[in-house]
PDB file of N, CA and C in Angstrom:
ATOM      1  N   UNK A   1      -4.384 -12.917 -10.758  1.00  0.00           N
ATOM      2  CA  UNK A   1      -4.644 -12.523  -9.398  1.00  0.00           C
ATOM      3  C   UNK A   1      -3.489 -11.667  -8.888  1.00  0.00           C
ATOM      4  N   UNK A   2      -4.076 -10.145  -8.443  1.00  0.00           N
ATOM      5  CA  UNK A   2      -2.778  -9.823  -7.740  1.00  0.00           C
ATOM      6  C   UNK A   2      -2.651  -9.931  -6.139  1.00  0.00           C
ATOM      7  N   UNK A   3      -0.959 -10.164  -6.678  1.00  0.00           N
ATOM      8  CA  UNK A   3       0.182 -10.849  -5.545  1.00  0.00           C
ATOM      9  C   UNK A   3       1.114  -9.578  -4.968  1.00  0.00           C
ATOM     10  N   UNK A   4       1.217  -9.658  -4.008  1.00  0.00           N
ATOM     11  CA  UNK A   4       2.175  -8.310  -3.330  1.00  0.00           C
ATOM     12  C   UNK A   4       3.125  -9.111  -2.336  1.00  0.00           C
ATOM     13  N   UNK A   5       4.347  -8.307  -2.039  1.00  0.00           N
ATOM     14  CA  UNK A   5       5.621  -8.750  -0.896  1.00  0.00           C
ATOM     15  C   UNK A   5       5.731  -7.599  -0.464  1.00  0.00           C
ATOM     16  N   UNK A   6       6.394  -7.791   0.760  1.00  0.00           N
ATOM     17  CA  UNK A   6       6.285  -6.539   1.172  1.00  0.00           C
ATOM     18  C   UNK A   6       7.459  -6.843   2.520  1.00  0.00           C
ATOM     19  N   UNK A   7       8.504  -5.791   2.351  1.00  0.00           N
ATOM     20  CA  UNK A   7       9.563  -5.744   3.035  1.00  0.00           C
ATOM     21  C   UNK A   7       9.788  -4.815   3.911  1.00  0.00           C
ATOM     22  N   UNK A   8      10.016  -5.086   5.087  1.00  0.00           N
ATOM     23  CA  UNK A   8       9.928  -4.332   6.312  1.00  0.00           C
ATOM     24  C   UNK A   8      11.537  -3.995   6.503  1.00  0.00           C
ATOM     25  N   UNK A   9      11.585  -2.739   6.736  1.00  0.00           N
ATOM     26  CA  UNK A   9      13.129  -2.504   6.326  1.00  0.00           C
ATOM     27  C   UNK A   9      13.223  -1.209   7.662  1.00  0.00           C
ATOM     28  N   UNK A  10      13.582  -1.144   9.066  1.00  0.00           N
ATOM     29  CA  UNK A  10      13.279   0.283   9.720  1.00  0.00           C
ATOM     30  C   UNK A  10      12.422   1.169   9.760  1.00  0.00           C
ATOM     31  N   UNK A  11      12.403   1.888   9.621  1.00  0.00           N
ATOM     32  CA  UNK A  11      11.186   3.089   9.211  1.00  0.00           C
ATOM     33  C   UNK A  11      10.662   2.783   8.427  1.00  0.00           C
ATOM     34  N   UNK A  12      11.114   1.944   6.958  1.00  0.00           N
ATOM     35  CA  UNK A  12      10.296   2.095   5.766  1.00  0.00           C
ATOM     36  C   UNK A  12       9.753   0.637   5.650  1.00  0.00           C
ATOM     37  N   UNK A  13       8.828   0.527   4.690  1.00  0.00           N
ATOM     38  CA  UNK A  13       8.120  -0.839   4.287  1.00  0.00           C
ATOM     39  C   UNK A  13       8.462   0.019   2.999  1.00  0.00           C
ATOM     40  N   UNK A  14       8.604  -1.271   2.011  1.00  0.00           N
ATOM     41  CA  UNK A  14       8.831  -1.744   0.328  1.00  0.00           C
ATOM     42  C   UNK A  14       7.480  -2.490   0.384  1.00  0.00           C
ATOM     43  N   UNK A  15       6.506  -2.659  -0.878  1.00  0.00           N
ATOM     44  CA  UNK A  15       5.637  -3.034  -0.918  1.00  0.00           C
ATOM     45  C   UNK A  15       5.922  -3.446  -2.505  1.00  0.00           C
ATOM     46  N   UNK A  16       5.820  -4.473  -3.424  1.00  0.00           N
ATOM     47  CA  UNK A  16       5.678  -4.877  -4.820  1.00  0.00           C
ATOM     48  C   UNK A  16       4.387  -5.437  -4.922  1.00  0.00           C
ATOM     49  N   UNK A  17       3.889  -4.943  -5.933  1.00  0.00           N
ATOM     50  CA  UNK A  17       2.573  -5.259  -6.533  1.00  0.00           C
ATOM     51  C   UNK A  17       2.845  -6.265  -7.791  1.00  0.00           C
ATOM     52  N   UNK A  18       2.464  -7.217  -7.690  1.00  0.00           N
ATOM     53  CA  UNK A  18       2.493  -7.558  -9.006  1.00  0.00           C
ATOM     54  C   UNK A  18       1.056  -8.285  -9.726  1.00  0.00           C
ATOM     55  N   UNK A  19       1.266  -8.602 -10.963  1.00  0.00           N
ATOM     56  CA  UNK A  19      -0.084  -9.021 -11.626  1.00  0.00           C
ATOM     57  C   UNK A  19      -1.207  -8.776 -11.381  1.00  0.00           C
ATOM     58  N   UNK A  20      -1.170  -6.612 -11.795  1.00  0.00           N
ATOM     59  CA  UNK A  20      -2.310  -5.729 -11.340  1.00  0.00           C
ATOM     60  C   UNK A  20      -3.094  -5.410 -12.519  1.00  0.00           C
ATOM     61  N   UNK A  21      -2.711  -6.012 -13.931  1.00  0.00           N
ATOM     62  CA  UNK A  21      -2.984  -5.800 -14.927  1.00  0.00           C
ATOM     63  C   UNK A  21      -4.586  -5.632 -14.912  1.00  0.00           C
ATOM     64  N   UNK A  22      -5.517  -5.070 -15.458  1.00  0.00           N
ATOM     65  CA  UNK A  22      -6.895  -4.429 -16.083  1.00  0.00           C
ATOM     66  C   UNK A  22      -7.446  -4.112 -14.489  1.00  0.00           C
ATOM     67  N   UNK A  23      -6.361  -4.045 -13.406  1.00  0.00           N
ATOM     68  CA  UNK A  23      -7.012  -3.062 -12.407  1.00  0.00           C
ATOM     69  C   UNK A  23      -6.064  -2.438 -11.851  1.00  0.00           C
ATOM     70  N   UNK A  24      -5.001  -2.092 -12.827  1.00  0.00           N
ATOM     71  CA  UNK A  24      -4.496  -0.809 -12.237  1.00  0.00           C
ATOM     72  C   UNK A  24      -4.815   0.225 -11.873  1.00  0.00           C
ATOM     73  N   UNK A  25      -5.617   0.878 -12.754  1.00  0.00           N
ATOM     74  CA  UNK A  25      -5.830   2.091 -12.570  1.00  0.00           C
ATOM     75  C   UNK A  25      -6.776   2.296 -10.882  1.00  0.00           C
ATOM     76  N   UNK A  26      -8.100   1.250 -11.122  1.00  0.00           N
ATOM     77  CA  UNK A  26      -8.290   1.313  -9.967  1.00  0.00           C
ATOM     78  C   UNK A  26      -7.491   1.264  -8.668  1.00  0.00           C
ATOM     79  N   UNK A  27      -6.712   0.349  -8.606  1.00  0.00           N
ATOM     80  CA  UNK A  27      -5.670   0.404  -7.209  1.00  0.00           C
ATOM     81  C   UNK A  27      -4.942   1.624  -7.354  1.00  0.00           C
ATOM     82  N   UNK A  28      -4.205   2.175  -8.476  1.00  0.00           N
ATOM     83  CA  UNK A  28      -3.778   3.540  -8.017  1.00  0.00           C
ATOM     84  C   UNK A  28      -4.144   4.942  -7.952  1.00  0.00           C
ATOM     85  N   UNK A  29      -5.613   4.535  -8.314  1.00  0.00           N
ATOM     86  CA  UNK A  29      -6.885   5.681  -7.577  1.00  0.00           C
ATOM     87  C   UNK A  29      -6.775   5.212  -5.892  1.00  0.00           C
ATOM     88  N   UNK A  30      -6.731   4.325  -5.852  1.00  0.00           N
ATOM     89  CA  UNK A  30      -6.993   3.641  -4.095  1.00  0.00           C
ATOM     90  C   UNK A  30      -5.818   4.391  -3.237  1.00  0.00           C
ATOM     91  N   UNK A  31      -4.745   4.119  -4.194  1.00  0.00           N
ATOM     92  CA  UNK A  31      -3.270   4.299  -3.025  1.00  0.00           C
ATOM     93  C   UNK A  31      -2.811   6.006  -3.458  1.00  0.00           C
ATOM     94  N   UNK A  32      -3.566   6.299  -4.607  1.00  0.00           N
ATOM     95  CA  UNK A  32      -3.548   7.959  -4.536  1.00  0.00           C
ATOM     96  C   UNK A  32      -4.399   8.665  -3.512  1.00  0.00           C
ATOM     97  N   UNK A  33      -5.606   7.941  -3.054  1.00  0.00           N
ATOM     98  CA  UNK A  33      -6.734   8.402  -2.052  1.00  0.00           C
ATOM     99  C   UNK A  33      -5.799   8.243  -0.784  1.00  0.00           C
ATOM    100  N   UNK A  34      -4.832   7.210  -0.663  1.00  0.00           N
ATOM    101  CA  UNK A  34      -4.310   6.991   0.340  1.00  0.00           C
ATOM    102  C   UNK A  34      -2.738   8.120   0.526  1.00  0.00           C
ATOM    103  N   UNK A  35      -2.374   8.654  -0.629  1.00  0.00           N
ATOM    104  CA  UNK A  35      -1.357   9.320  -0.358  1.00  0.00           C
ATOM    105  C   UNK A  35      -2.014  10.760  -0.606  1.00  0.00           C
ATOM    106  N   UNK A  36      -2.890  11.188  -0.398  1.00  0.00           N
ATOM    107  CA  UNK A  36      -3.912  12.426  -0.101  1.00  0.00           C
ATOM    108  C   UNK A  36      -4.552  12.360   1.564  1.00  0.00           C
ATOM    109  N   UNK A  37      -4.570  11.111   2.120  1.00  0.00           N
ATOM    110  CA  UNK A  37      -5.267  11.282   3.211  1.00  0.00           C
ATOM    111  C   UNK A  37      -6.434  10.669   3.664  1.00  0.00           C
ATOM    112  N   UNK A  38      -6.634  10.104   2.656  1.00  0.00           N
ATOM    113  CA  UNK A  38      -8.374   9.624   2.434  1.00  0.00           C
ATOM    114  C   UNK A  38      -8.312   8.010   2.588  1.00  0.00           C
ATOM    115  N   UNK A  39      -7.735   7.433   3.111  1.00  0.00           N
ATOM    116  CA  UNK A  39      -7.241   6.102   3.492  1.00  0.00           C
ATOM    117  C   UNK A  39      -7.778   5.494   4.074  1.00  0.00           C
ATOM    118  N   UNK A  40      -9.213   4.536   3.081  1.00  0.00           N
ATOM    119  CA  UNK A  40     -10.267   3.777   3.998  1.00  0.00           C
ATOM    120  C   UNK A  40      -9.806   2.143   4.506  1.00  0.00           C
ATOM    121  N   UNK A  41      -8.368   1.886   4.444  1.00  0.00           N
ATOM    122  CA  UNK A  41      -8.125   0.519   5.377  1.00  0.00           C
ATOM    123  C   UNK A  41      -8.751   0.413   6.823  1.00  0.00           C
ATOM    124  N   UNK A  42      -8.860  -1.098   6.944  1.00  0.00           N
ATOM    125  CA  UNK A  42      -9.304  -0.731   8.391  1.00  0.00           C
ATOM    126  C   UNK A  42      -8.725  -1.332   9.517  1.00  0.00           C
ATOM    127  N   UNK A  43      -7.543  -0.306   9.422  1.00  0.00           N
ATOM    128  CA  UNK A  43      -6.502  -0.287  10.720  1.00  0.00           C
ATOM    129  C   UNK A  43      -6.205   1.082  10.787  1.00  0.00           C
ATOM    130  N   UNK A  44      -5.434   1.116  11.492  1.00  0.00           N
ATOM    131  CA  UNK A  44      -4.971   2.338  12.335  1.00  0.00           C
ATOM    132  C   UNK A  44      -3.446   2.658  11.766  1.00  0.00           C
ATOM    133  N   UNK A  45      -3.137   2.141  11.199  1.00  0.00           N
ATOM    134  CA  UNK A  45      -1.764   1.902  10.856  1.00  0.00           C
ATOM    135  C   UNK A  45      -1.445   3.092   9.698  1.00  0.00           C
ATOM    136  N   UNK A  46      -2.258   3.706   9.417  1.00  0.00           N
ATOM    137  CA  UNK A  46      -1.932   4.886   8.601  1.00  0.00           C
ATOM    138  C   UNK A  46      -1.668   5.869   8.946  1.00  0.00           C
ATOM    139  N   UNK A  47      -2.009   6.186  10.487  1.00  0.00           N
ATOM    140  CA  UNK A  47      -2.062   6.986  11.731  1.00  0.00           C
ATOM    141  C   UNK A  47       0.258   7.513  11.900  1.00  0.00           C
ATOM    142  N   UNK A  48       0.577   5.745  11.309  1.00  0.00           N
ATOM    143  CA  UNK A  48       1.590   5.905  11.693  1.00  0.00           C
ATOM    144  C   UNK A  48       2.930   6.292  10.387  1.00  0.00           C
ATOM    145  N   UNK A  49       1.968   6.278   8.955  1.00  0.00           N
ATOM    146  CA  UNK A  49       2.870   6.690   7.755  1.00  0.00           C
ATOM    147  C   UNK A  49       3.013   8.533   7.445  1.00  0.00           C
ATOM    148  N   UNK A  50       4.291   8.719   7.209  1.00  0.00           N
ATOM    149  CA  UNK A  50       4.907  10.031   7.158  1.00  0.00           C
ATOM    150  C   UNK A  50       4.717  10.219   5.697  1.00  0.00           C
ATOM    151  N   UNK A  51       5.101   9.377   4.882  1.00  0.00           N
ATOM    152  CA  UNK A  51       5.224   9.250   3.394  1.00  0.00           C
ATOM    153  C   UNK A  51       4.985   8.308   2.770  1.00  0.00           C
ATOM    154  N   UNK A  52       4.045   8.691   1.417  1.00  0.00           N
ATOM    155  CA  UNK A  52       3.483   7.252   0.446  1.00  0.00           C
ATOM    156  C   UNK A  52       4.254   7.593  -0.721  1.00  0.00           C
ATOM    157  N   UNK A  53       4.896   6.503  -1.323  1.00  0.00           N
ATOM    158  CA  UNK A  53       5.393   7.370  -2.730  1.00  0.00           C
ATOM    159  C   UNK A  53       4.939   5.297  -3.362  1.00  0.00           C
ATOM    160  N   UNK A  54       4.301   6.366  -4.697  1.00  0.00           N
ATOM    161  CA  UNK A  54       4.449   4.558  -5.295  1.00  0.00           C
ATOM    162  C   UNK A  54       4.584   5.196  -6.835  1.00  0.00           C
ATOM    163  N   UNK A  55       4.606   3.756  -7.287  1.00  0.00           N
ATOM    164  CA  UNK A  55       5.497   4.006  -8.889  1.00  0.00           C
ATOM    165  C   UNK A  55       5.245   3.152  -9.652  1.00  0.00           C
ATOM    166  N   UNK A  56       4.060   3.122 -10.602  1.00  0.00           N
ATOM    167  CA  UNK A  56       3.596   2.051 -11.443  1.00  0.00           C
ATOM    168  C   UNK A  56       4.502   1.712 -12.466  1.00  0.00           C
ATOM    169  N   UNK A  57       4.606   0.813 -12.698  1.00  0.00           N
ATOM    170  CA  UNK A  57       5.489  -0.117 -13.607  1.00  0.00           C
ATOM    171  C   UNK A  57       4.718  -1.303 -14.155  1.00  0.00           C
ATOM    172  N   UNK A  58       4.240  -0.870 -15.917  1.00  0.00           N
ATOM    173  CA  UNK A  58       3.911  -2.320 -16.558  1.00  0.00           C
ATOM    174  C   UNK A  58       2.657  -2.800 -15.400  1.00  0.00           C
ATOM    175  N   UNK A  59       2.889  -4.129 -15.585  1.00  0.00           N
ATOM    176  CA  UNK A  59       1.598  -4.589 -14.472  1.00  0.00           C
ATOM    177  C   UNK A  59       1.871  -5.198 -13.169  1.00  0.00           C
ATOM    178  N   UNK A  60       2.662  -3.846 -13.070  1.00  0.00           N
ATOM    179  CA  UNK A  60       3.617  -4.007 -11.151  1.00  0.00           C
ATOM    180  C   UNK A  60       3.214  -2.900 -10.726  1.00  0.00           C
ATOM    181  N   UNK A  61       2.948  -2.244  -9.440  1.00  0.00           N
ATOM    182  CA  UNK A  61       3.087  -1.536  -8.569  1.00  0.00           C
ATOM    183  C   UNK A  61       4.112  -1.453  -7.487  1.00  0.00           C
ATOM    184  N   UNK A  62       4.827  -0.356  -7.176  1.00  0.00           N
ATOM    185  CA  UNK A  62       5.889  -0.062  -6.024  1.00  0.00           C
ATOM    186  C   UNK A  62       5.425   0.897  -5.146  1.00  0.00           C
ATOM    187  N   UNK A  63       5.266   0.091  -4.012  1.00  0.00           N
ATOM    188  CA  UNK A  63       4.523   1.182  -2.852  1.00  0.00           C
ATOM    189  C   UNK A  63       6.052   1.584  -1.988  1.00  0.00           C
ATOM    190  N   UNK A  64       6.341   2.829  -1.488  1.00  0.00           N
ATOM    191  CA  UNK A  64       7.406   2.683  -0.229  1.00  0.00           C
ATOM    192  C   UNK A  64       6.555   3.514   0.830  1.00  0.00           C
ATOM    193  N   UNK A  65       6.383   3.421   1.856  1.00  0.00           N
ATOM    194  CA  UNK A  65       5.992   3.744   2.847  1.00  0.00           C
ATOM    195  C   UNK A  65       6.894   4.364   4.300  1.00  0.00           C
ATOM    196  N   UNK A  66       6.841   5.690   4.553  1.00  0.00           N
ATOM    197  CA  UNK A  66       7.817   6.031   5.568  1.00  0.00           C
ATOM    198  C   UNK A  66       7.256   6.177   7.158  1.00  0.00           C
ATOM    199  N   UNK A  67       7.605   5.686   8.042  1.00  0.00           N
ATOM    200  CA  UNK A  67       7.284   5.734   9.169  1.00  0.00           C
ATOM    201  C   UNK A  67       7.334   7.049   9.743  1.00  0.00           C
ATOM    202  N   UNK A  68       6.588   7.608  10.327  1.00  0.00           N
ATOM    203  CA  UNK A  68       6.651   9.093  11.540  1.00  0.00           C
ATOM    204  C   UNK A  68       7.856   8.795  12.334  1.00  0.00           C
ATOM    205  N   UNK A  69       8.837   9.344  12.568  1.00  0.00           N
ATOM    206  CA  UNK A  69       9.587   9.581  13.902  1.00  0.00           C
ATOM    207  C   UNK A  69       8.953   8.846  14.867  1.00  0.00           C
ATOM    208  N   UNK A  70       9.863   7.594  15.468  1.00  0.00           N
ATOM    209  CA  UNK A  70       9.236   6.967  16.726  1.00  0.00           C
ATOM    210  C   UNK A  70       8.497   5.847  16.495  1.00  0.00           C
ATOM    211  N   UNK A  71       7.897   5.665  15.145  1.00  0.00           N
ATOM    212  CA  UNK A  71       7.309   4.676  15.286  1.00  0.00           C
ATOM    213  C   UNK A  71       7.513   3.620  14.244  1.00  0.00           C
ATOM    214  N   UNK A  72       7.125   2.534  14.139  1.00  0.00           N
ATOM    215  CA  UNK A  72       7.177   1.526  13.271  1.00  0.00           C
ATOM    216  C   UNK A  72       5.924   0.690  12.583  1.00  0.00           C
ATOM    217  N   UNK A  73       6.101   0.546  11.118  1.00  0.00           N
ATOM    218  CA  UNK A  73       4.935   0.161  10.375  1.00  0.00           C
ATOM    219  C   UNK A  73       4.962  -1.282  10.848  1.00  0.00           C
ATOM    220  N   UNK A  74       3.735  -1.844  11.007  1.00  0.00           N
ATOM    221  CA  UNK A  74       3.369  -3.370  11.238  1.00  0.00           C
ATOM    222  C   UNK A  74       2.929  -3.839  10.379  1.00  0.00           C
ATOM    223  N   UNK A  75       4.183  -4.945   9.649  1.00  0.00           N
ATOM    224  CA  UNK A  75       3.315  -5.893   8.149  1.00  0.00           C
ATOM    225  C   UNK A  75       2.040  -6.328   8.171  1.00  0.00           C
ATOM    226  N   UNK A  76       2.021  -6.818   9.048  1.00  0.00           N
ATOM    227  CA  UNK A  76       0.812  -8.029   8.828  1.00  0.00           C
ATOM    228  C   UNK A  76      -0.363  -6.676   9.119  1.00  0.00           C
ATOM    229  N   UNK A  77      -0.590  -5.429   9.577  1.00  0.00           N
ATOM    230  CA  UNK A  77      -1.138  -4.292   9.578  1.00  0.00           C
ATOM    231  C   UNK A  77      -1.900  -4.078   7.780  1.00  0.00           C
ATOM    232  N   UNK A  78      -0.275  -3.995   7.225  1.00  0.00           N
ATOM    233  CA  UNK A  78      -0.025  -3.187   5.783  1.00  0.00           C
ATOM    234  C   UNK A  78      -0.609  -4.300   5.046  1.00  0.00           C
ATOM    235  N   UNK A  79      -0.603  -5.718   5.623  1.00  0.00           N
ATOM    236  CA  UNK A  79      -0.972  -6.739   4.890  1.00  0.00           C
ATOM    237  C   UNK A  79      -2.610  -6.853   4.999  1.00  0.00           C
ATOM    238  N   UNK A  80      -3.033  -6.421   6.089  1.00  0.00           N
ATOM    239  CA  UNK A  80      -4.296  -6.153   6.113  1.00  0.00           C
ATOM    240  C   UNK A  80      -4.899  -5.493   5.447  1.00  0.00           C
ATOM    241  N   UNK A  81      -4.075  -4.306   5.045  1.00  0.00           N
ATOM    242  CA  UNK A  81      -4.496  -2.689   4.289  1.00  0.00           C
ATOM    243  C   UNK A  81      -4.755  -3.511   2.887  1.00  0.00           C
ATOM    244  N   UNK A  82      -3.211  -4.193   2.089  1.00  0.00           N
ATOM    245  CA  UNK A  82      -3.580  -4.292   0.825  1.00  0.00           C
ATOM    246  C   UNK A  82      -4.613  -5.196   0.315  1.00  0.00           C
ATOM    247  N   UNK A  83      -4.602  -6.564   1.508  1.00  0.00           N
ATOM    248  CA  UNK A  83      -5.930  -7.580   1.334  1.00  0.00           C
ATOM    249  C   UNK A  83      -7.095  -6.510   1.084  1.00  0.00           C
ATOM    250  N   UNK A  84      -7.792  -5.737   1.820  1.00  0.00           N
ATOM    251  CA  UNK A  84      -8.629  -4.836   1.656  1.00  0.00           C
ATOM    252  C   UNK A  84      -8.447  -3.956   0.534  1.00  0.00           C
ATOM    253  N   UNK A  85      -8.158  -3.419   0.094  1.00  0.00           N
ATOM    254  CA  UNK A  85      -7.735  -2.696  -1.278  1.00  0.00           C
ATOM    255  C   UNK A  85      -7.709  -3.426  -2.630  1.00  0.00           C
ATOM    256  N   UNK A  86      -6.962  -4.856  -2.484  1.00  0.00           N
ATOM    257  CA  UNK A  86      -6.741  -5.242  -3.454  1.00  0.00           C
ATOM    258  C   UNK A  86      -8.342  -6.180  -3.770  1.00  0.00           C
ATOM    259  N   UNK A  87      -8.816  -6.242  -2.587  1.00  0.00           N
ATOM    260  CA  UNK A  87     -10.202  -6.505  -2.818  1.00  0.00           C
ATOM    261  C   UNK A  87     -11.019  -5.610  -3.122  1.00  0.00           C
ATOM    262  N   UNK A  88     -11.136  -4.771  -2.503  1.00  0.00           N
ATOM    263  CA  UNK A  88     -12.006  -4.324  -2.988  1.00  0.00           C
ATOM    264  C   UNK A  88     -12.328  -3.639  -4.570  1.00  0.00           C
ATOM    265  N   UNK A  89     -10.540  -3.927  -5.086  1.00  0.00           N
ATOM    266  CA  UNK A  89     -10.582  -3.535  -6.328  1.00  0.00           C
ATOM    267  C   UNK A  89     -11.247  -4.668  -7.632  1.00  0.00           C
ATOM    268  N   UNK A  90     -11.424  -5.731  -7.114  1.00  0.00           N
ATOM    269  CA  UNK A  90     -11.797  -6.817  -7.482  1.00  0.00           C
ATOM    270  C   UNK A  90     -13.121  -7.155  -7.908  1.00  0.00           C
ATOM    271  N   UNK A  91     -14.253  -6.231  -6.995  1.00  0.00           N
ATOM    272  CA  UNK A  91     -15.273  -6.072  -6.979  1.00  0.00           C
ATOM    273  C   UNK A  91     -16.063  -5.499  -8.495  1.00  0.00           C
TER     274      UNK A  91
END
């Protein structure tokens, strides 16, 4: 089952993916749709990311996420995003 943490740090959120094994690829089709623009979570909270950079590793994922000038990412938001994602990759 994958498990994620996710560290709220100023502007940026740290996000670790772990135990994404035989659905990687799907989740980083998901969070590539999401660092193109195409970002079907359902919050608003994407409204407020400047920059997605992530970095697969083995059967880990590293999301970092940069805030716009002015504003601040909301975990339990981002925690919403990956519940949704990581479900729907599940499917």
């Amino acid at each position: 089952m994958t498990r994620y943490i996710i560290d709220a740090n100023g502007q940026s959120v740290a996000i670790e993916l772990t135990e994404v094994a035989g659905r990687r690829d799907e989740l980083l089709a998901a969070f590539g749709a999401c660092q193109e623009g195409r970002c079907s979570c359902p919050t608003e909270e994407y409204e407020k990311v400047a920059e997605i950079e992530v970095q697969p590793a083995g059967d880990q994922i590293a999301i970092t996420l940069e805030a716009k000038p002015g504003t601040r990412l909301d975990p339990a938001a981002i925690s919403a995003c990956l519940e949704y994602t990581v479900g729907k990759s599940a499917r």
